[in-house]
C-alpha atoms as a PDB file:
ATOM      1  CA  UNK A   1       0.184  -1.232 -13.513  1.00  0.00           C
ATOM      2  CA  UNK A   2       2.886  -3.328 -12.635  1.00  0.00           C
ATOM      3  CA  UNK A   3       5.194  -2.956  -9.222  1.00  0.00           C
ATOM      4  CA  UNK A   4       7.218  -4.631  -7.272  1.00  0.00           C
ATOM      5  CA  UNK A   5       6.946  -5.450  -3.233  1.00  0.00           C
ATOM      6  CA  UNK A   6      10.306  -5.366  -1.149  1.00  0.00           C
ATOM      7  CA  UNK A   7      11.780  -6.627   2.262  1.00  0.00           C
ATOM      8  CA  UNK A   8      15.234  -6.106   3.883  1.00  0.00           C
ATOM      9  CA  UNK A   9      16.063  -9.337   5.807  1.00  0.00           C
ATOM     10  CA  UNK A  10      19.534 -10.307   7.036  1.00  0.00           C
ATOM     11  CA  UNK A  11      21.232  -7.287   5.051  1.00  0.00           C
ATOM     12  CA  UNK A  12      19.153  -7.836   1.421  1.00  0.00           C
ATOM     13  CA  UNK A  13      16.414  -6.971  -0.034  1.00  0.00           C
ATOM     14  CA  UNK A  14      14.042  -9.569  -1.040  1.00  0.00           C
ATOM     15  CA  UNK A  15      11.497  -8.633  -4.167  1.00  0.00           C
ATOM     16  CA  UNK A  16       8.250 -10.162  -5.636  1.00  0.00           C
ATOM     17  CA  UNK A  17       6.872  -8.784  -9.211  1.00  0.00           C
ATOM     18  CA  UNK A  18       3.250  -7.394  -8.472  1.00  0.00           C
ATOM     19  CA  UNK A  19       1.330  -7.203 -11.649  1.00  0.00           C
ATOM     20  CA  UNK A  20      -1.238  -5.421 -10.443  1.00  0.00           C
ATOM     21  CA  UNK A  21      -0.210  -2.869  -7.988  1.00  0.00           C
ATOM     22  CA  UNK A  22      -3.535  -1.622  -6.903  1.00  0.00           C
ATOM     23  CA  UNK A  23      -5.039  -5.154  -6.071  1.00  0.00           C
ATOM     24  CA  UNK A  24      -1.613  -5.940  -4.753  1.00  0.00           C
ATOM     25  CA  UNK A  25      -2.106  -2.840  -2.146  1.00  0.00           C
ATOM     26  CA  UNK A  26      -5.888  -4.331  -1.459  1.00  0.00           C
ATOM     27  CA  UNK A  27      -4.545  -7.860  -0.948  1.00  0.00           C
ATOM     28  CA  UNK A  28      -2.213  -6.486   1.810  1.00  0.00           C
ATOM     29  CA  UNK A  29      -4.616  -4.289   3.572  1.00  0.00           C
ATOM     30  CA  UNK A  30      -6.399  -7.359   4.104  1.00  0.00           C
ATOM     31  CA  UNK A  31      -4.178 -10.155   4.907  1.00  0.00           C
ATOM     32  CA  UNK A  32      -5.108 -10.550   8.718  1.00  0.00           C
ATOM     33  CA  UNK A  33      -8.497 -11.350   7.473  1.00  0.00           C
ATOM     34  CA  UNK A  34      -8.263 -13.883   4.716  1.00  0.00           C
ATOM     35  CA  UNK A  35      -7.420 -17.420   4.650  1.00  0.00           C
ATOM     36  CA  UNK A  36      -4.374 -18.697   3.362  1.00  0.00           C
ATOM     37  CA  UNK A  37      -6.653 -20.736   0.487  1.00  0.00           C
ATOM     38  CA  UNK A  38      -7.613 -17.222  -0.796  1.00  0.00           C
ATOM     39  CA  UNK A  39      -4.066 -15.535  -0.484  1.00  0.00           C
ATOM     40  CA  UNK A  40      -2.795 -18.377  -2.295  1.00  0.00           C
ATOM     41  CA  UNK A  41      -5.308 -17.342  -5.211  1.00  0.00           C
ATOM     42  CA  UNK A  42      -4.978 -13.919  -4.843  1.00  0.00           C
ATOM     43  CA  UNK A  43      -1.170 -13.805  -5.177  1.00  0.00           C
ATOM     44  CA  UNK A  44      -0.962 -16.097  -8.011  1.00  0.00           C
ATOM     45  CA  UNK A  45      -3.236 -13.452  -9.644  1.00  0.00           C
ATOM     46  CA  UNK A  46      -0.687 -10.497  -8.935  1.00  0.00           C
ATOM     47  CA  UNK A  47       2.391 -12.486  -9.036  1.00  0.00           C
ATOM     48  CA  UNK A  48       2.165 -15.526 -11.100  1.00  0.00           C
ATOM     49  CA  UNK A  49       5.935 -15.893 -12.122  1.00  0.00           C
ATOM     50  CA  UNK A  50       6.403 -16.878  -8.337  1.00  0.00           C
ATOM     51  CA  UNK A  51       9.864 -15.486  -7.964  1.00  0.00           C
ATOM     52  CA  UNK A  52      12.066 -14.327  -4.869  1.00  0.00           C
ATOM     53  CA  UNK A  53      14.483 -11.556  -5.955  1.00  0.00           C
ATOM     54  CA  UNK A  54      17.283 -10.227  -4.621  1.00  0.00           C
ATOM     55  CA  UNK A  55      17.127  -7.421  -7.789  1.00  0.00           C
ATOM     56  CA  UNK A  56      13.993  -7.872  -9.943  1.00  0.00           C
ATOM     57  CA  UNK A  57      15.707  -5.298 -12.618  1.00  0.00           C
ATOM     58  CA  UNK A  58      18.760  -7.095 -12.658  1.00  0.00           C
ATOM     59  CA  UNK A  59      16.426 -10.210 -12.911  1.00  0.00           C
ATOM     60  CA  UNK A  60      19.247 -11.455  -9.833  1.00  0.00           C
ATOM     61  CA  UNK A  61      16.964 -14.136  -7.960  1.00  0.00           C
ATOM     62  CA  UNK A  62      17.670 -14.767  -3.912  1.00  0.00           C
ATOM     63  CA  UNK A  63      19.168 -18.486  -3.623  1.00  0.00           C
ATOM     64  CA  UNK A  64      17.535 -21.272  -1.664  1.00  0.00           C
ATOM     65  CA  UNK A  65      20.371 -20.192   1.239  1.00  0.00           C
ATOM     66  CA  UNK A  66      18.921 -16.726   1.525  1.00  0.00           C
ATOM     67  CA  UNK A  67      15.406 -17.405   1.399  1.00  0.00           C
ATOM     68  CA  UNK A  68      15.855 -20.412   3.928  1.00  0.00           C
ATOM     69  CA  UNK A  69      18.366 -18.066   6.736  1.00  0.00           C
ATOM     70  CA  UNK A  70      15.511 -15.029   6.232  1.00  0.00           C
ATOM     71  CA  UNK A  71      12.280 -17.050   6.053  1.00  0.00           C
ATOM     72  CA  UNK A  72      13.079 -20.397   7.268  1.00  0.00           C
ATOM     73  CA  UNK A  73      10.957 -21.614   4.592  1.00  0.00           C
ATOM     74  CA  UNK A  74      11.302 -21.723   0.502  1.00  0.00           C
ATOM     75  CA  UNK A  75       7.996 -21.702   0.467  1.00  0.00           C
ATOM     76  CA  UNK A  76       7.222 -18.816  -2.181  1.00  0.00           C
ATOM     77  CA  UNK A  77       3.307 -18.035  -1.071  1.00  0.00           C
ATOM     78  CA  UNK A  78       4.865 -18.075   2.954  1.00  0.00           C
ATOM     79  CA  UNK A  79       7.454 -15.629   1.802  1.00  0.00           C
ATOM     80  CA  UNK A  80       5.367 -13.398  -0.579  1.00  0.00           C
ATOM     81  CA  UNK A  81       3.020 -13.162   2.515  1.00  0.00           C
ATOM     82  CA  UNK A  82       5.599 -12.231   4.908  1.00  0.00           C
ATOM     83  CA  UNK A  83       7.329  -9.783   2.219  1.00  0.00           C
ATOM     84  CA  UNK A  84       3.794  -7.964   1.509  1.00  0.00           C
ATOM     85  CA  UNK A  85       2.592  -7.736   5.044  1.00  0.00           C
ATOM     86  CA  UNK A  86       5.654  -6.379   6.410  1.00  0.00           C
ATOM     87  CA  UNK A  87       7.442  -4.792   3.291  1.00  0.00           C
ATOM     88  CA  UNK A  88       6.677  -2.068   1.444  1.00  0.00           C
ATOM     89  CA  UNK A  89       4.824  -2.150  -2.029  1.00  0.00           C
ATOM     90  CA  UNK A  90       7.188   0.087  -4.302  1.00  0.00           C
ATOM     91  CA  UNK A  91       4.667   2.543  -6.247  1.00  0.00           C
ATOM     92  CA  UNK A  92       5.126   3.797  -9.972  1.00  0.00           C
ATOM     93  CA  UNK A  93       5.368   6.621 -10.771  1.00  0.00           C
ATOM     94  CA  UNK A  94       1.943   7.072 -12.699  1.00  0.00           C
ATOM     95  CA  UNK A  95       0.427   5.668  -9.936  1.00  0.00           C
ATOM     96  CA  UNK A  96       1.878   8.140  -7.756  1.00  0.00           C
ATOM     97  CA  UNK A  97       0.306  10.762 -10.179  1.00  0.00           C
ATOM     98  CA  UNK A  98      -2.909   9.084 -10.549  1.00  0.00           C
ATOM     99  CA  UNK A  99      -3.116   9.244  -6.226  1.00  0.00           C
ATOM    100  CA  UNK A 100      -2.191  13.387  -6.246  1.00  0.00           C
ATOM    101  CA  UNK A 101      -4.847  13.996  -8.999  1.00  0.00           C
ATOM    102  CA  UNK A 102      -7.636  12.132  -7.528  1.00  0.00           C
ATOM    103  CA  UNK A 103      -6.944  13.443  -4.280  1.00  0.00           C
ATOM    104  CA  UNK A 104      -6.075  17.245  -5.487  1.00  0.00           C
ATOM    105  CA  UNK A 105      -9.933  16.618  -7.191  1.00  0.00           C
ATOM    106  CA  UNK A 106     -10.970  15.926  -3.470  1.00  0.00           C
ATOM    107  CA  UNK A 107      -9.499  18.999  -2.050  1.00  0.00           C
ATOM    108  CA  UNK A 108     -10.628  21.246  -4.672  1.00  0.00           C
ATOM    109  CA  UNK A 109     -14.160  19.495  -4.098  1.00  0.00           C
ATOM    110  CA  UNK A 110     -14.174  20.264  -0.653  1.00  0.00           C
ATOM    111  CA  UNK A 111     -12.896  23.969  -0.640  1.00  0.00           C
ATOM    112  CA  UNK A 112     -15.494  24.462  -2.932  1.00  0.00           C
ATOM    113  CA  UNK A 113     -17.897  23.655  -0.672  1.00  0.00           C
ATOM    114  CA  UNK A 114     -16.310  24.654   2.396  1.00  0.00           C
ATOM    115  CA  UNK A 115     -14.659  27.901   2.130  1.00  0.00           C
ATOM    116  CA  UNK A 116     -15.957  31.669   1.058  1.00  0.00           C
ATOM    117  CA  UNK A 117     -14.380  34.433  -0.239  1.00  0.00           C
ATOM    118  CA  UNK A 118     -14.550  36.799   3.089  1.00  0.00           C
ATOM    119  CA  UNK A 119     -15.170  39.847   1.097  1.00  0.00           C
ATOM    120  CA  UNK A 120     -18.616  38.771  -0.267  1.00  0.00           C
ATOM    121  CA  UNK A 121     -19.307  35.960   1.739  1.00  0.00           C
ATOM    122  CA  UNK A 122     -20.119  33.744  -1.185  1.00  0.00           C
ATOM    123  CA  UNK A 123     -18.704  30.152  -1.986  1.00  0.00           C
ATOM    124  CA  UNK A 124     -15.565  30.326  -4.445  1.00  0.00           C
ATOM    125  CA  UNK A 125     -15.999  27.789  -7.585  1.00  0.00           C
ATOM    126  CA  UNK A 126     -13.905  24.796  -8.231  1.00  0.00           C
ATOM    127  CA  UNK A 127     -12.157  26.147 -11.319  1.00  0.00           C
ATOM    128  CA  UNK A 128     -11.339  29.662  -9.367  1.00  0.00           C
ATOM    129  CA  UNK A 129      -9.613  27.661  -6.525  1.00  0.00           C
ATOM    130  CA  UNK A 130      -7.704  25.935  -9.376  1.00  0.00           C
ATOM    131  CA  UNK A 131      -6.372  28.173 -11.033  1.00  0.00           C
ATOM    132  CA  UNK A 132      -5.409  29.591  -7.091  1.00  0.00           C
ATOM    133  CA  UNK A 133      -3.533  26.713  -6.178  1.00  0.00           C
ATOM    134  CA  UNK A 134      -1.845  26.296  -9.564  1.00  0.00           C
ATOM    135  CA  UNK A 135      -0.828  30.328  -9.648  1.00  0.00           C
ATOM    136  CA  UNK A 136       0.000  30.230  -5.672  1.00  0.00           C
ATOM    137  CA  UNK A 137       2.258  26.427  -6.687  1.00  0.00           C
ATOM    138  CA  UNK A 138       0.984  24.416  -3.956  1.00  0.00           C
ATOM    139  CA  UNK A 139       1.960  21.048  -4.077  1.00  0.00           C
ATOM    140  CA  UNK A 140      -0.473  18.033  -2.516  1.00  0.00           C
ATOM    141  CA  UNK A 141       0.718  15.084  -0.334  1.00  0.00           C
ATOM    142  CA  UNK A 142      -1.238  12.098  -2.066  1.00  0.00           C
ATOM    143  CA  UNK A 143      -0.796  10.052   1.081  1.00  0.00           C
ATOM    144  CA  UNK A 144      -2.138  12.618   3.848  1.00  0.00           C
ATOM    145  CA  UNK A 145      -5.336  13.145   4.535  1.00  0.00           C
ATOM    146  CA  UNK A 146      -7.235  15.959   3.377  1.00  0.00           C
ATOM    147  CA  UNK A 147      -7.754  17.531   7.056  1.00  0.00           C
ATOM    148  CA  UNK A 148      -4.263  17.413   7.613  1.00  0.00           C
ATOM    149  CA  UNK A 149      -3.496  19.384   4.561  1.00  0.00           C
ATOM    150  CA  UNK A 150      -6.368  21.810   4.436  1.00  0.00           C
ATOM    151  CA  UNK A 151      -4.763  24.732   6.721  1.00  0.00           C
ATOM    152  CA  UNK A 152      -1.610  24.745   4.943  1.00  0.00           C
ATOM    153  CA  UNK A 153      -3.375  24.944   1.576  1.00  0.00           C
ATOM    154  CA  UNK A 154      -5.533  27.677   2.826  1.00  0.00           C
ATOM    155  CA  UNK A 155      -2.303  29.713   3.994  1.00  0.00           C
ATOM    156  CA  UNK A 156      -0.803  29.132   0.931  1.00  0.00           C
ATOM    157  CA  UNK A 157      -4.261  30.214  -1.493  1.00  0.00           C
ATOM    158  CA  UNK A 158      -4.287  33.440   0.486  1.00  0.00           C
ATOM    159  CA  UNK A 159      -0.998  34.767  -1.130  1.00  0.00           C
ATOM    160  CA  UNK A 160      -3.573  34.725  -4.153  1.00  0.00           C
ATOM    161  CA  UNK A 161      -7.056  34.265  -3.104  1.00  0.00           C
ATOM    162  CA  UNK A 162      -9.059  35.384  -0.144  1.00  0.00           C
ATOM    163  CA  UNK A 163     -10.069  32.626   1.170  1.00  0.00           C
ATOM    164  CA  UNK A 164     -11.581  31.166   4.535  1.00  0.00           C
ATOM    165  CA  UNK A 165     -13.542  28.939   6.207  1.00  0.00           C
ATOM    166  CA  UNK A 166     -16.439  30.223   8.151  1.00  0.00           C
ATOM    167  CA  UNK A 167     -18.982  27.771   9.981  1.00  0.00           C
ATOM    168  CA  UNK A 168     -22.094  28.567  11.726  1.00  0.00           C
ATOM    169  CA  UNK A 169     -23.725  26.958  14.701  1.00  0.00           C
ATOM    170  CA  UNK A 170     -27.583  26.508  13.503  1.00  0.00           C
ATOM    171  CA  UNK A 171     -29.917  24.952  16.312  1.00  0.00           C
ATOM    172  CA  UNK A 172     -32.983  23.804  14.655  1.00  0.00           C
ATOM    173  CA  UNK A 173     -36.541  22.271  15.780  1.00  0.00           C
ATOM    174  CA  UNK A 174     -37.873  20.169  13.123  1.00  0.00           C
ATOM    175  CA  UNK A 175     -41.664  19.029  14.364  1.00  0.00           C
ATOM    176  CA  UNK A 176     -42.156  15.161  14.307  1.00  0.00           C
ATOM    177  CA  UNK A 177     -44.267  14.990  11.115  1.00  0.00           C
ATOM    178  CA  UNK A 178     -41.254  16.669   9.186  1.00  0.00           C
ATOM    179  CA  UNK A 179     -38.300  14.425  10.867  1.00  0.00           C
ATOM    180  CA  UNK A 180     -38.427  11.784   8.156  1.00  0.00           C
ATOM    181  CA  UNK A 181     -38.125  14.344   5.462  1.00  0.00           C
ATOM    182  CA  UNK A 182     -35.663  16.755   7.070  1.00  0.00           C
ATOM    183  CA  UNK A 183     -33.168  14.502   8.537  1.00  0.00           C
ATOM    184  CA  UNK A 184     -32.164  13.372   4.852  1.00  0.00           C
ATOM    185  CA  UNK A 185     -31.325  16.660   4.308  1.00  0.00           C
ATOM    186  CA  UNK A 186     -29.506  17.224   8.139  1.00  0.00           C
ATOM    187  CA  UNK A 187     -27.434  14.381   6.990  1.00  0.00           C
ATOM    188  CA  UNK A 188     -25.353  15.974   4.644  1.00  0.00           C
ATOM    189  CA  UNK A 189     -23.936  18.506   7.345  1.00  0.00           C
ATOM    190  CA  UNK A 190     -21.386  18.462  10.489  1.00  0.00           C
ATOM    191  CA  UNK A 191     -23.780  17.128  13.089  1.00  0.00           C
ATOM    192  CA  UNK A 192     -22.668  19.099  16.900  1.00  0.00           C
ATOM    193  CA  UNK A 193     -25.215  17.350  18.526  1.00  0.00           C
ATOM    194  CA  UNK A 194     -28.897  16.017  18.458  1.00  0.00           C
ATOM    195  CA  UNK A 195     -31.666  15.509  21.064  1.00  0.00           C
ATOM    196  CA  UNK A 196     -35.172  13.605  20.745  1.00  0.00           C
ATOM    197  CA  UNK A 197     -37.762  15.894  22.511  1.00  0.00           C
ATOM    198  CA  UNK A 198     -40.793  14.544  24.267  1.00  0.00           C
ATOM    199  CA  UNK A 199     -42.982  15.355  21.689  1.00  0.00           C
ATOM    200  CA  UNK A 200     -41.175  13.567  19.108  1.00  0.00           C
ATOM    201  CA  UNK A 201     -39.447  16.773  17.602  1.00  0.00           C
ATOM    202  CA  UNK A 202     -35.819  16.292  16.644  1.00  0.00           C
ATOM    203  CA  UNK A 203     -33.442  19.207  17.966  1.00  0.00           C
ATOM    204  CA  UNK A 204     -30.101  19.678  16.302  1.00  0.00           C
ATOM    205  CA  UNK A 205     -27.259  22.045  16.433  1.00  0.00           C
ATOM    206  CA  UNK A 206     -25.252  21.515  12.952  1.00  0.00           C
ATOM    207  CA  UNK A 207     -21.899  23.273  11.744  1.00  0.00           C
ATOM    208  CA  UNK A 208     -22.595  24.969   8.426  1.00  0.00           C
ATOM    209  CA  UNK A 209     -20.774  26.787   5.866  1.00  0.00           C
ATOM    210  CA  UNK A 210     -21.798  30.494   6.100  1.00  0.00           C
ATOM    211  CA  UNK A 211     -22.202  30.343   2.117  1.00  0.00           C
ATOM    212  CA  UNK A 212     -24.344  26.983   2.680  1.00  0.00           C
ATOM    213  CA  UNK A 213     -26.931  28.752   4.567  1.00  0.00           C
ATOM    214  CA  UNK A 214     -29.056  30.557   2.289  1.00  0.00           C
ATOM    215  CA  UNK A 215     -29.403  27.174   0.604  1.00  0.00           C
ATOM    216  CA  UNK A 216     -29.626  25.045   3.482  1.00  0.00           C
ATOM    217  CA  UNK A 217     -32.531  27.613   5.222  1.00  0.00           C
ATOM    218  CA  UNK A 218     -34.358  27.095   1.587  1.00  0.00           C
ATOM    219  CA  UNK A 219     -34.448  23.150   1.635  1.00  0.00           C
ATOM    220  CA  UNK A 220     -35.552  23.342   5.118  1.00  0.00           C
ATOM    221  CA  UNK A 221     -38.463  25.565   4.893  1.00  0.00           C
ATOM    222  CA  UNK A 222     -39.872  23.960   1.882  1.00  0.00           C
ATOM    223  CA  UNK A 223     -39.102  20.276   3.415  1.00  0.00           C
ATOM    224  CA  UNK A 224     -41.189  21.623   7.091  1.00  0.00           C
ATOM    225  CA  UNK A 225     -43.880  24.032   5.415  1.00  0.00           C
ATOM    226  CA  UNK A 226     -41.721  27.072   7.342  1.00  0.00           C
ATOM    227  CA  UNK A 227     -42.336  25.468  10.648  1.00  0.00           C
ATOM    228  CA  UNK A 228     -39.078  24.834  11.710  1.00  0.00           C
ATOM    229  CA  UNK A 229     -37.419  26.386  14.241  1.00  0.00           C
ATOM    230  CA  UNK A 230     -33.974  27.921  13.563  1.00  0.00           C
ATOM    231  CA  UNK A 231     -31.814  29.753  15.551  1.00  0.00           C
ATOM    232  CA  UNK A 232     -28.332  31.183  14.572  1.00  0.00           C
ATOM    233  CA  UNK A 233     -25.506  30.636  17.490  1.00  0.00           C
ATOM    234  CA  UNK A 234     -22.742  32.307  16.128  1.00  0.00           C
ATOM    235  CA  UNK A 235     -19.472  31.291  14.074  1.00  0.00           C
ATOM    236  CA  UNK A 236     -18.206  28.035  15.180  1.00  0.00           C
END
């Protein structure tokens, strides 16, 4: 998916042609830790015409007067360096789509797993909290995080859906011959805090999701014979 990569220097706007937008955004995430042999073959990858524009639509290229009072160089793999590290990569449109739905997949993924409906206390499914955020019109930031977004989405699904998230502290005792076999399945949760005991025992407290639990309590018993220790501490 082609795009383009822009800098304003000296009152313009200088342009390179990315052919590749994604590895173009890869190549300048890590351009304090490459060499400039592999820049050099990275770029001519993404941008092999090896053009400075002023307008890349109006195919208007910068002169050698403008590229040398901006850059001090005409050097095109300098300037493409300096224009992706400090300038902004210009993203399509599709790409721009492609971002929300992958991460609107990721949000629906994790309210799925993290939320309950508070009258039954059971786990809502993916394609309910669809249709939820679809009906209720909520509209997803493809650049923030998902923990920055999740409260306001959960406001905005309760207009429609009762929603909410509900953790509970669990301490648990897991006796040293069951570690090995128990931590796999620890792993997958919000880890409070954990403590070796003298005897080799592992003690945890974990943050689970109320709907999680009956679940979770099943995988441990059968993973410790029953013999762990579990003790519920109240909603986090």
């Amino acid at each position: 998916m082609k795009s383009i990569a822009r800098l304003k220097k000296i009152g313009k706007e200088f342009e390179i042609i990315l052919e590749d937008v994604e590895k173009a955004i890869e190549l300048k995430e890590k351009l304090k830790n490459i060499s400039e042999k592999e820049f050099i073959e990275a770029i001519t990858k993404i941008s092999p015409a090896r053009f400075i524009f002023l307008d890349e639509k109006k195919g208007l290229k910068a002169s050698n007067n403008d590229l040398q009072e901006a850059f001090g160089t005409l050097d095109f793999f300098k300037i493409a360096k300096e224009i992706l590290m400090n300038g902004e990569i210009v993203l399509p449109v599709e790409y721009r789509n492609k971002l929300r739905e992958e991460k609107t997949k990721q949000i629906i993924t994790w309210l799925s797993r993290n939320t309950i409906d508070p009258r039954t206390k059971t786990l809502h499914t993916p394609e309910r909290i669809e249709a939820a955020m679809k009906e209720a019109g909520i509209k997803i930031d493809e650049f923030k995080p998902i923990d920055v977004q999740i409260s306001s989405i959960i406001n905005q699904l309760n207009r429609v859906l009762p929603i909410k998230i509900e953790n509970r502290k669990i301490e648990i005792v897991v006796p040293s011959a069951f570690v090995g076999k128990v931590y796999n399945i620890i792993a997958k949760y919000e880890k409070i805090k954990e403590d070796w005991l003298d005897d080799g025992s592992l003690k945890v407290l974990l943050a689970l999701p109320t709907a999680l639990l009956p679940d979770f309590y099943d995988k441990l018993n059968k993973a410790t014979h029953g013999s762990a220790l579990t003790k519920d501490l109240g909603e986090v």
